[in-house]
Protein backbone atom coordinates (compact mmCIF):
# COMPACT_ATOMS: atom_id res chain seq x y z
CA UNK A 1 18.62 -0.63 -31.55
CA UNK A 2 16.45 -0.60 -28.41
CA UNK A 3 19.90 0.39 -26.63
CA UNK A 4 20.36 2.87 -28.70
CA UNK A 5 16.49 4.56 -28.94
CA UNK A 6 17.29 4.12 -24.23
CA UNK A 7 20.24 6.67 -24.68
CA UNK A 8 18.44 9.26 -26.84
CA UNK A 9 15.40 9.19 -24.45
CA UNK A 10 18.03 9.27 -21.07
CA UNK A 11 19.92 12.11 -23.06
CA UNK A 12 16.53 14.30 -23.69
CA UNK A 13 17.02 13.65 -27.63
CA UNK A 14 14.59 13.42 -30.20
CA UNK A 15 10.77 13.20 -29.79
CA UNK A 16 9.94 11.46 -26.67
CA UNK A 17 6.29 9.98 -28.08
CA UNK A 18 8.58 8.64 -31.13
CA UNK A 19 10.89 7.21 -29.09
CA UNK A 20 8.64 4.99 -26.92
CA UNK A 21 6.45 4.49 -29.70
CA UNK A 22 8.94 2.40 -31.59
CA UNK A 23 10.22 1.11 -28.30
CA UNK A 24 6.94 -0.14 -28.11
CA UNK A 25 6.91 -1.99 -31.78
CA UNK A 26 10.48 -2.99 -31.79
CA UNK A 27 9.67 -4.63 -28.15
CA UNK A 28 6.90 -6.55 -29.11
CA UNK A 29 8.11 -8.14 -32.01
CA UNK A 30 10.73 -9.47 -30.31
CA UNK A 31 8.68 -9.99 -27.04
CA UNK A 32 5.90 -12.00 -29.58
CA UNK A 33 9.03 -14.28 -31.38
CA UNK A 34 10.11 -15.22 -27.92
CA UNK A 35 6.77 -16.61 -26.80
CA UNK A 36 5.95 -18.19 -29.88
CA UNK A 37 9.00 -19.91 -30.82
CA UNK A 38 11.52 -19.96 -27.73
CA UNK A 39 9.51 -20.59 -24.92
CA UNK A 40 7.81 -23.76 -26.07
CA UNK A 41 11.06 -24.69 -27.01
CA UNK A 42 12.12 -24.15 -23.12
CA UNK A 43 10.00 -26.58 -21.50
CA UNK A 44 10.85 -29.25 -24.05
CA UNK A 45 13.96 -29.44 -23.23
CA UNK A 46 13.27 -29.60 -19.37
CA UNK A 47 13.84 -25.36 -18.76
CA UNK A 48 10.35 -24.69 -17.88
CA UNK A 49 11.38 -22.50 -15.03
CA UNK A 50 13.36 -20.55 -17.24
CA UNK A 51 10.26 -20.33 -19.51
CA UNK A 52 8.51 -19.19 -16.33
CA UNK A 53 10.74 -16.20 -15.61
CA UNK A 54 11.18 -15.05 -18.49
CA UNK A 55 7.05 -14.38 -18.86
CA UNK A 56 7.19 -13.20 -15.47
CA UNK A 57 10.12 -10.32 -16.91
CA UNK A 58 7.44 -9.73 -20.18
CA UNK A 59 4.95 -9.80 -18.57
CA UNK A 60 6.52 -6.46 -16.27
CA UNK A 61 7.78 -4.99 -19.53
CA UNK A 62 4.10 -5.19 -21.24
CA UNK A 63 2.78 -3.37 -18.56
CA UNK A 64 4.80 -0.71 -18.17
CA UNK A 65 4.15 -0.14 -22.86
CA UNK A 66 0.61 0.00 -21.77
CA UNK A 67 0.78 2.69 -19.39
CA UNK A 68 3.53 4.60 -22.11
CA UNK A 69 1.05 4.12 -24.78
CA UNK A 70 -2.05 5.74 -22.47
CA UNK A 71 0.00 8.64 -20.75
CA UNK A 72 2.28 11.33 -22.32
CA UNK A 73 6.02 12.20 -22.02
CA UNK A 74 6.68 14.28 -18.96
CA UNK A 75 3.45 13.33 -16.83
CA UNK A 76 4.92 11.17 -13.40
CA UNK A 77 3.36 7.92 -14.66
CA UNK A 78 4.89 8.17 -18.02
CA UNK A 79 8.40 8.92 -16.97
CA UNK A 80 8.12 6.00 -13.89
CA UNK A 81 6.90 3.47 -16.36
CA UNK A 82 10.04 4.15 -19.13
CA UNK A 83 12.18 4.05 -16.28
CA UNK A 84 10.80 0.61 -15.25
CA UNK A 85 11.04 -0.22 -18.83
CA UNK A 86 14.87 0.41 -19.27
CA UNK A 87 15.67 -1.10 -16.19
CA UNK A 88 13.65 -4.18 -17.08
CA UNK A 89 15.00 -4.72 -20.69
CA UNK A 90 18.55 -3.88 -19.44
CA UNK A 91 18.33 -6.59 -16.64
CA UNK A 92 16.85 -9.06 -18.93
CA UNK A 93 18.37 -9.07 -22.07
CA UNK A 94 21.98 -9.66 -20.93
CA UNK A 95 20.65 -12.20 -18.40
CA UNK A 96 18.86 -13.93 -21.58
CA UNK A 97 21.96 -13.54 -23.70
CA UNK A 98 24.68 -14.59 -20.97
CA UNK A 99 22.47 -17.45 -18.81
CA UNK A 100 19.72 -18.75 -20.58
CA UNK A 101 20.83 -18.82 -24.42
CA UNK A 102 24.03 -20.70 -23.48
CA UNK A 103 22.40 -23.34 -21.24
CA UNK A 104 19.46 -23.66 -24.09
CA UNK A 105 21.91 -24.11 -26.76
CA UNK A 106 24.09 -26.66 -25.11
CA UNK A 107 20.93 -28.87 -24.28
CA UNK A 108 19.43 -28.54 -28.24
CA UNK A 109 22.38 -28.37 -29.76
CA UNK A 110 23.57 -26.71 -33.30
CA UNK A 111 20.59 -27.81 -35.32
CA UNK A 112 18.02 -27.23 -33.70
CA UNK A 113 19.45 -24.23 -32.56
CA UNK A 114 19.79 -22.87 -36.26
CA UNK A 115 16.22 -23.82 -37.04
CA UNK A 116 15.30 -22.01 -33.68
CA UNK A 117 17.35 -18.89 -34.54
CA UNK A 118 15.49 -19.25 -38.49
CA UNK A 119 12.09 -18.71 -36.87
CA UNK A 120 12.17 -16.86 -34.43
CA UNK A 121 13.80 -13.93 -36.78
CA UNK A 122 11.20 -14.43 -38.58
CA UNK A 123 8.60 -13.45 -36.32
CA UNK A 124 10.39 -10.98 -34.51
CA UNK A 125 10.59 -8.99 -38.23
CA UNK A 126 7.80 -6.77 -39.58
CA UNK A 127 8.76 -7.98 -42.95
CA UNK A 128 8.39 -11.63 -41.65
């Protein structure tokens, strides 16, 4: 979905504020279910400087939201900081998804992995 709300806003379609606006919810939720339930996970099982980089990445993503949320579409600072933004999440999502996840879910295996996966979509759900 994120992916998806990046190509309208590259392609100049829909409302802009809209757009980042539920960037900004959508990103959060997901940012929030990753702190809470993944990254203690992380250093448990000895990937602490995984853990590390990953907050590093959210921690870049956060602040480029809050300038989104204070500015409007088409002023400079606005238009650097979603640019920042798309980069960011495009870098870090695949490297999370290709790297990380694999290496995480060999070392807790299935189950844990399952119970993982239960709560963290959980918390990264508005209805959860």
């Amino acid at each position: 979905m994120v992916e998806r709300q990046f190509q309208h806003l590259e392609a100049g379609c829909g409302n802009r504020r809209v757009l980042v606006d539920q960037l900004g919810f959508e990103l959060a939720l997901h940012a929030f279910a990753e702190e809470t339930v993944l990254y203690p996970a992380f250093i448990e099982c000895g990937m602490e400087s995984d853990s590390t980089e990953d907050r590093d990445e959210h921690a870049d993503m956060k602040e480029a939201l809050v300038v989104l949320e204070r500015t409007e579409p088409s002023e400079a600072e606005f238009e650097e900081a979603l640019s920042k933004l798309i980069a960011e999440v495009r870098h870090h999502a695949p490297e999370e998804e290709d790297q990380m996840l694999p290496a995480f879910r060999q070392r807790v295996g299935a189950e844990k992995m399952a119970e993982l996966a239960k709560e963290f979509l959980g918390r990264a759900s508005w209805a959860g």
